[in-house]
PDB file of N, CA and C in Angstrom:
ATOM      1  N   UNK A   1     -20.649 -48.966   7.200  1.00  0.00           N
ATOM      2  CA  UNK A   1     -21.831 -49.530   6.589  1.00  0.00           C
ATOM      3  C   UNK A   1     -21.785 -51.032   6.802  1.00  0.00           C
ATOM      4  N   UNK A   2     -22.670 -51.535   7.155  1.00  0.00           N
ATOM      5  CA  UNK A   2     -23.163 -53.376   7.285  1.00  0.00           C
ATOM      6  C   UNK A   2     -23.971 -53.773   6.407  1.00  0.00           C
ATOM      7  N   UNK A   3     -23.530 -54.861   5.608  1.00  0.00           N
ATOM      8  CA  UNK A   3     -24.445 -55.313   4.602  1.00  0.00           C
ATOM      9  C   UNK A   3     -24.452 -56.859   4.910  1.00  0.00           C
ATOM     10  N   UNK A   4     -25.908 -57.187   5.005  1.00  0.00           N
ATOM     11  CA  UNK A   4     -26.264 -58.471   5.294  1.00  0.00           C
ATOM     12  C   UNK A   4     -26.881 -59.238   3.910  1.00  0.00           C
ATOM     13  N   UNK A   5     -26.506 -59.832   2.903  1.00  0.00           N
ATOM     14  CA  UNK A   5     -26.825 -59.605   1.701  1.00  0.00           C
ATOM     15  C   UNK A   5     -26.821 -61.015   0.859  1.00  0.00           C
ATOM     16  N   UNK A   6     -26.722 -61.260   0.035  1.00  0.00           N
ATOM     17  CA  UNK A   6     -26.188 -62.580  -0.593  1.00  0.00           C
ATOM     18  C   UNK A   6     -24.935 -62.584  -1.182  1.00  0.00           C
ATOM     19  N   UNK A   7     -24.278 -63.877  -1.169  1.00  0.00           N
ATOM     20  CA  UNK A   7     -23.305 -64.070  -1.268  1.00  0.00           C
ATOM     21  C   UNK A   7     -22.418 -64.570  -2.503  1.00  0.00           C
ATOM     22  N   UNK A   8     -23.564 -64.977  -3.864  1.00  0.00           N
ATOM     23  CA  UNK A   8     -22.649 -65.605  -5.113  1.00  0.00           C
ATOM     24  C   UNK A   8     -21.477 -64.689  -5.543  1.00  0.00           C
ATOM     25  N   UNK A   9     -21.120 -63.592  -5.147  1.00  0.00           N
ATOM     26  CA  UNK A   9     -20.561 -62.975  -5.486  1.00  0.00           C
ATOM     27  C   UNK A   9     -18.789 -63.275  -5.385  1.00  0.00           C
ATOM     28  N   UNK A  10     -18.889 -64.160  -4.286  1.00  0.00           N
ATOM     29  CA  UNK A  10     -17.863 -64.207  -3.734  1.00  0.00           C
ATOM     30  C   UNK A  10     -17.493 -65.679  -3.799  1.00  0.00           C
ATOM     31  N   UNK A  11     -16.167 -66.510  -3.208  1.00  0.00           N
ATOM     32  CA  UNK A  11     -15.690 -67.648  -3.470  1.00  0.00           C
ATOM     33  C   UNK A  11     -15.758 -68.144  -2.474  1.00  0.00           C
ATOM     34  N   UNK A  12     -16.096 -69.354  -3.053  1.00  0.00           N
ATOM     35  CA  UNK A  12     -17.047 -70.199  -1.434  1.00  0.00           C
ATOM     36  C   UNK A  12     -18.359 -69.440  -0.589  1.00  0.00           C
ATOM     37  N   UNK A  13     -18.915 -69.053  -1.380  1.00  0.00           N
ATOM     38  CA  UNK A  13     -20.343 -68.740  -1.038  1.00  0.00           C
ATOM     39  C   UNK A  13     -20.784 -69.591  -0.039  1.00  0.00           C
ATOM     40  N   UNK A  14     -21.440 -68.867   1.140  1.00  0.00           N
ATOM     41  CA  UNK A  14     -21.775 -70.118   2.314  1.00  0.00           C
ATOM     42  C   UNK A  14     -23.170 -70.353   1.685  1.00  0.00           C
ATOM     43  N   UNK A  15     -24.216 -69.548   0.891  1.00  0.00           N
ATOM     44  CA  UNK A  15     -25.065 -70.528   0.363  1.00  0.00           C
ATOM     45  C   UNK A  15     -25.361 -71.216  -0.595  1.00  0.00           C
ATOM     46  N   UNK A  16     -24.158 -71.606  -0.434  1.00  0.00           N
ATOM     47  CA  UNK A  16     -23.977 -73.091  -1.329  1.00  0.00           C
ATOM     48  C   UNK A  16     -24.516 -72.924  -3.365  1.00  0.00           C
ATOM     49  N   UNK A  17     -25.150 -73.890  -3.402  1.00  0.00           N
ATOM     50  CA  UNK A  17     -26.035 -73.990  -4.175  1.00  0.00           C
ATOM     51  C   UNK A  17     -27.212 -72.550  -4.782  1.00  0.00           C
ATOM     52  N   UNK A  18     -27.443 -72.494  -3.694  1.00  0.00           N
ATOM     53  CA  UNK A  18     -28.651 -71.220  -3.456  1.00  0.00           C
ATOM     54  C   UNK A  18     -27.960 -69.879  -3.618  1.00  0.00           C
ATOM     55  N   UNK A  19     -26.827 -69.634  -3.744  1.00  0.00           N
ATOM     56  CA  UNK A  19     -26.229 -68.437  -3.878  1.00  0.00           C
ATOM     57  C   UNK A  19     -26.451 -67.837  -5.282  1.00  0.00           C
ATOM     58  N   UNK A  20     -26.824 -66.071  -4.485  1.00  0.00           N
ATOM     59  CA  UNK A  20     -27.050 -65.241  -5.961  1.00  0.00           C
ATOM     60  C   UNK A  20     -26.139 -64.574  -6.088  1.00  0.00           C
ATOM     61  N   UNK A  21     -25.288 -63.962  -7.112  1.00  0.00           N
ATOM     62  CA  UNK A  21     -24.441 -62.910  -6.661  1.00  0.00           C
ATOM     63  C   UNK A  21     -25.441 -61.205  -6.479  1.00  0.00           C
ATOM     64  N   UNK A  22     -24.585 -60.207  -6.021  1.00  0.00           N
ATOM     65  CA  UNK A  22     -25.383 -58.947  -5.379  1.00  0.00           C
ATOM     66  C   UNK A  22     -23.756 -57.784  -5.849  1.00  0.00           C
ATOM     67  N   UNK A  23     -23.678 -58.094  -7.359  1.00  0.00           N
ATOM     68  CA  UNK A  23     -22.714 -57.131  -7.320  1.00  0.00           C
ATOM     69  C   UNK A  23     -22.802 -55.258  -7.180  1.00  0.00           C
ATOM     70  N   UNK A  24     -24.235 -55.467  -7.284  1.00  0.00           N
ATOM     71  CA  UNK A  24     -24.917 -53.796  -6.747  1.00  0.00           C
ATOM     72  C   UNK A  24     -24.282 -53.404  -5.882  1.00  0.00           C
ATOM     73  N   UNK A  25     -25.249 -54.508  -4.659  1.00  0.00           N
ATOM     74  CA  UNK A  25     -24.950 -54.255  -3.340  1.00  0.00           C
ATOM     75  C   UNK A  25     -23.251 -54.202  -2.603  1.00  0.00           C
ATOM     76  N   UNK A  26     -22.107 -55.302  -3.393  1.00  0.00           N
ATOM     77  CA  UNK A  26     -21.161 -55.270  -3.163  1.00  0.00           C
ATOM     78  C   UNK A  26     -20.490 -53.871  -3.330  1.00  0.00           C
ATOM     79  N   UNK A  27     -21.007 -53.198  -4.453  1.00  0.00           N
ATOM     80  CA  UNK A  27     -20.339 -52.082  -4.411  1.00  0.00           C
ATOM     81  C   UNK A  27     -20.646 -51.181  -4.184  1.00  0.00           C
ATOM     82  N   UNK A  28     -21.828 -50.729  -3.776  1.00  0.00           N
ATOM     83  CA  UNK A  28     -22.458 -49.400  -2.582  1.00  0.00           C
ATOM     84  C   UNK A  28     -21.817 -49.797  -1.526  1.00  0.00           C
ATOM     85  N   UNK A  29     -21.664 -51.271  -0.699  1.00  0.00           N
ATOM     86  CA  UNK A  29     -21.211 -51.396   0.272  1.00  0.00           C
ATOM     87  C   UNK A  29     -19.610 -50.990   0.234  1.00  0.00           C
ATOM     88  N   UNK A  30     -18.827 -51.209  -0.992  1.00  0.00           N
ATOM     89  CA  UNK A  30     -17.261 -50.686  -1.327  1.00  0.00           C
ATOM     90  C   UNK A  30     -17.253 -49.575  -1.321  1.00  0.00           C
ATOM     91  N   UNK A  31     -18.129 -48.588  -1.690  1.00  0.00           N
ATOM     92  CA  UNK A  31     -17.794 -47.491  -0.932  1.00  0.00           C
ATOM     93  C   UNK A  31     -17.677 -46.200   0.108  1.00  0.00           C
ATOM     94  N   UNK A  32     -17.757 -47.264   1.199  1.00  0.00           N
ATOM     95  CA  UNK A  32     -17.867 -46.564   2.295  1.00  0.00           C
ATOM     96  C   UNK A  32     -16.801 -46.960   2.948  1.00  0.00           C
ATOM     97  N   UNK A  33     -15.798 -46.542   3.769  1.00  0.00           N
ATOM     98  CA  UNK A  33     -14.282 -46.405   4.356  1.00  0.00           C
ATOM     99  C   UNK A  33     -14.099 -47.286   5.024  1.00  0.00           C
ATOM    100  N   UNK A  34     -15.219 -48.186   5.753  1.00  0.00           N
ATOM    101  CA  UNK A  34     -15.058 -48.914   6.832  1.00  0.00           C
ATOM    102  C   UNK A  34     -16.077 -50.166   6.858  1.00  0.00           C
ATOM    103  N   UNK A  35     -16.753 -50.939   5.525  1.00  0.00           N
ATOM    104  CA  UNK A  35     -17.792 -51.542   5.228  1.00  0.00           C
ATOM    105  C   UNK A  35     -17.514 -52.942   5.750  1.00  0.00           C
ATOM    106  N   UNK A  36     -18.218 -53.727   6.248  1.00  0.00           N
ATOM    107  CA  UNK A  36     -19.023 -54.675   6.937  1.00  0.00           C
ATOM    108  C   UNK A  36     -19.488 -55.846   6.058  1.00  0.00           C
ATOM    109  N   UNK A  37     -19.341 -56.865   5.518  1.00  0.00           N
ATOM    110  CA  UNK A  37     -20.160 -57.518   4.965  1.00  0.00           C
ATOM    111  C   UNK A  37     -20.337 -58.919   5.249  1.00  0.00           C
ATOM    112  N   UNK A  38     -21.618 -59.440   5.574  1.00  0.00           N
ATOM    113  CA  UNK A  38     -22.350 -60.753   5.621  1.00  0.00           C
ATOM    114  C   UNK A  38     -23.160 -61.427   5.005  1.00  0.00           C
ATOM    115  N   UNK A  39     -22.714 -62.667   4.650  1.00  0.00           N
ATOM    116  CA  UNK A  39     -24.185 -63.352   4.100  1.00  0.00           C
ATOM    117  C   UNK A  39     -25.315 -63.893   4.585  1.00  0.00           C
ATOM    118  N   UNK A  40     -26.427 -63.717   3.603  1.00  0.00           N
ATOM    119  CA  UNK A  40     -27.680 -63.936   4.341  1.00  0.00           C
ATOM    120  C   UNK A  40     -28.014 -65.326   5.025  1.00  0.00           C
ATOM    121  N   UNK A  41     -27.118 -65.928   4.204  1.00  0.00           N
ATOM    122  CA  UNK A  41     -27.400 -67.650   4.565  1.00  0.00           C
ATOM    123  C   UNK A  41     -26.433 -68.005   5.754  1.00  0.00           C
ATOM    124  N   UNK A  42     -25.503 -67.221   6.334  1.00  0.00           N
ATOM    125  CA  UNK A  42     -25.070 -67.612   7.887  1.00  0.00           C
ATOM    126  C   UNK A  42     -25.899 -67.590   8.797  1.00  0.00           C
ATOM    127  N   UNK A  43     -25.725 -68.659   9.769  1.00  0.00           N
ATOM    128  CA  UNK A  43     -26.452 -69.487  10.408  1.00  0.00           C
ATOM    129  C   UNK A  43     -26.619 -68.595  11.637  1.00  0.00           C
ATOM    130  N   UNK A  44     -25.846 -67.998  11.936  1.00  0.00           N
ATOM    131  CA  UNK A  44     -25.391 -66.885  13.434  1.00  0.00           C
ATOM    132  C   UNK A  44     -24.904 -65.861  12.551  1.00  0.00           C
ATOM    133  N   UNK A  45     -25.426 -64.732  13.253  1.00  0.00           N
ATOM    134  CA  UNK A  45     -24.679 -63.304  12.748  1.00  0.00           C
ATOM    135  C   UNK A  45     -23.898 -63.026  13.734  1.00  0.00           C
ATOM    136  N   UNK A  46     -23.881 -63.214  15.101  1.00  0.00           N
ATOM    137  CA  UNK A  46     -23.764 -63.100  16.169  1.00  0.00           C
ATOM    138  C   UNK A  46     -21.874 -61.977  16.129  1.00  0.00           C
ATOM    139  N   UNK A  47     -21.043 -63.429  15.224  1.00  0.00           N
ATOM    140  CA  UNK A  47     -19.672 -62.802  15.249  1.00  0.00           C
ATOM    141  C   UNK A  47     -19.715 -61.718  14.343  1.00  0.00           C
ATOM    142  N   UNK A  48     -20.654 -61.541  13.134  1.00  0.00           N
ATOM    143  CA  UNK A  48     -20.069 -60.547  12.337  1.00  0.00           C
ATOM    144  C   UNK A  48     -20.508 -59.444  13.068  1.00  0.00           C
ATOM    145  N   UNK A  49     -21.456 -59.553  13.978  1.00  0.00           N
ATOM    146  CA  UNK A  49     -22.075 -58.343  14.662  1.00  0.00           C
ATOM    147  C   UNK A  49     -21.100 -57.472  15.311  1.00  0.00           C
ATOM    148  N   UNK A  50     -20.272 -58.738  16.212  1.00  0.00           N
ATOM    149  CA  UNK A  50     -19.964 -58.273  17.070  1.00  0.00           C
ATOM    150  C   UNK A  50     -18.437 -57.631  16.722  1.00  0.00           C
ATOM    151  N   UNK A  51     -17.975 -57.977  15.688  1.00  0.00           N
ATOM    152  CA  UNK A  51     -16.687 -57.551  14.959  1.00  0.00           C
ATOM    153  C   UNK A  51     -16.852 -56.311  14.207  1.00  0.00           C
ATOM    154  N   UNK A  52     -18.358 -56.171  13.673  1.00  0.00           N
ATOM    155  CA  UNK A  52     -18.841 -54.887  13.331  1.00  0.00           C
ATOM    156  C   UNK A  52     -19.453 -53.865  14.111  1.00  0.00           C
ATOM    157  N   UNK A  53     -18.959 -54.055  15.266  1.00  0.00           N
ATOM    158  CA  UNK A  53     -19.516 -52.981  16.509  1.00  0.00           C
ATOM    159  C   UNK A  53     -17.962 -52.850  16.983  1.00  0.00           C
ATOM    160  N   UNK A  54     -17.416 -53.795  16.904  1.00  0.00           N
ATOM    161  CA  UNK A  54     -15.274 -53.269  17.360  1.00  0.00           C
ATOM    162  C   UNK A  54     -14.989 -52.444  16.046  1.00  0.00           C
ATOM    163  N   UNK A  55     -15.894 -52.406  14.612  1.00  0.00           N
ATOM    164  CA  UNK A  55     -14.981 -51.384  14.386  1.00  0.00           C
ATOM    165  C   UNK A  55     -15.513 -50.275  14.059  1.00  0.00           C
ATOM    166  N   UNK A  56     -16.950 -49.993  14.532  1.00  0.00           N
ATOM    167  CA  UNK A  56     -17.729 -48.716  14.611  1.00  0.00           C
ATOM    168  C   UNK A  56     -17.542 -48.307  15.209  1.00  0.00           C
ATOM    169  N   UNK A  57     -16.484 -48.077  16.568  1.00  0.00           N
ATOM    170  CA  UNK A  57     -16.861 -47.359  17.735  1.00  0.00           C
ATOM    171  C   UNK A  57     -15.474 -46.281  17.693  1.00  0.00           C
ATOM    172  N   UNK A  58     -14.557 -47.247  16.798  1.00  0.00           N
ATOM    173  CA  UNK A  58     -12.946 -46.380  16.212  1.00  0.00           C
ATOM    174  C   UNK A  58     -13.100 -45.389  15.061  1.00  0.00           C
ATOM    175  N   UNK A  59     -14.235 -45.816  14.242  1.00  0.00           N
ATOM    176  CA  UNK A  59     -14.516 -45.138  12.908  1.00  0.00           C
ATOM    177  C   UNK A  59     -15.325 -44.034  13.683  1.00  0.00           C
ATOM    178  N   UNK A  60     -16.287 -44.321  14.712  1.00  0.00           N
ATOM    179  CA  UNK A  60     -17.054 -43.127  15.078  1.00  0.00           C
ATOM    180  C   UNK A  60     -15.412 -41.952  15.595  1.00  0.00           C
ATOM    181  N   UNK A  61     -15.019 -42.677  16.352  1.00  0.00           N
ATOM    182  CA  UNK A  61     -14.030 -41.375  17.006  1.00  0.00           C
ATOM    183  C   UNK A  61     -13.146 -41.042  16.158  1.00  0.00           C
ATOM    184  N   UNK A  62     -12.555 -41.405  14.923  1.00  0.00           N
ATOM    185  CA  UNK A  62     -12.102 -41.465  13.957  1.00  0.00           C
ATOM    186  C   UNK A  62     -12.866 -40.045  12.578  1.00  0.00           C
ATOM    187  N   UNK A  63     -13.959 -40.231  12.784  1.00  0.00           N
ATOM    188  CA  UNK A  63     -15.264 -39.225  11.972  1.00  0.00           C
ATOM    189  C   UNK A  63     -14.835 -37.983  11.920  1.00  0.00           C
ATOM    190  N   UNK A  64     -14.218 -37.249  11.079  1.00  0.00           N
ATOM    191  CA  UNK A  64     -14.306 -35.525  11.216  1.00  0.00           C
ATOM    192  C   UNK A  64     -16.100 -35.156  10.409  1.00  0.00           C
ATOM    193  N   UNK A  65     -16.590 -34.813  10.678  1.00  0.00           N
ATOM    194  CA  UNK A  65     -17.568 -34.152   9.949  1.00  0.00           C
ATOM    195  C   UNK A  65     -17.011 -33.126   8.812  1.00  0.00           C
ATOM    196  N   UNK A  66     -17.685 -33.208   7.974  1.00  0.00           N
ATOM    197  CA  UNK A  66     -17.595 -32.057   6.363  1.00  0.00           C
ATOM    198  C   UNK A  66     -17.978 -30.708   7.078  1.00  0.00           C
ATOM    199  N   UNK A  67     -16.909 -29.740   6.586  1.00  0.00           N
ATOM    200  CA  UNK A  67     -17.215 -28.255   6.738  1.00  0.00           C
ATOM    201  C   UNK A  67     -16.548 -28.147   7.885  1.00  0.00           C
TER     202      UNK A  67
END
């Protein structure tokens, strides 16, 4: 799971000032085995993207399906 979200939640919030926390969202995103998370106020997603596609492709082959 990838969550692109806000960030007060956390220490050193990159948006600064403007930060909300999203403890909802923090924790739907906690529970899933292999979760992803970014804030909305980074300037480039570019690296989290791309660090969150190195580790979808292990979790996919990794996947047993239920039943």
């Amino acid at each position: 799971m990838l969550g692109i979200v806000p960030d007060g939640d956390l220490p050193n919030p990159v948006c600064g000032a403007c930060a909300v926390p999203a403890p909802t969202l923090a924790e739907f995103l906690g529970g899933f085995t292999q979760p992803s998370r970014a804030s909305v106020c980074e300037p480039d997603d570019g690296s989290f993207l791309a660090e969150a596609v190195a580790r979808i492709d292990p979790a996919c082959d990794d996947f047993v399906p239920p039943g």
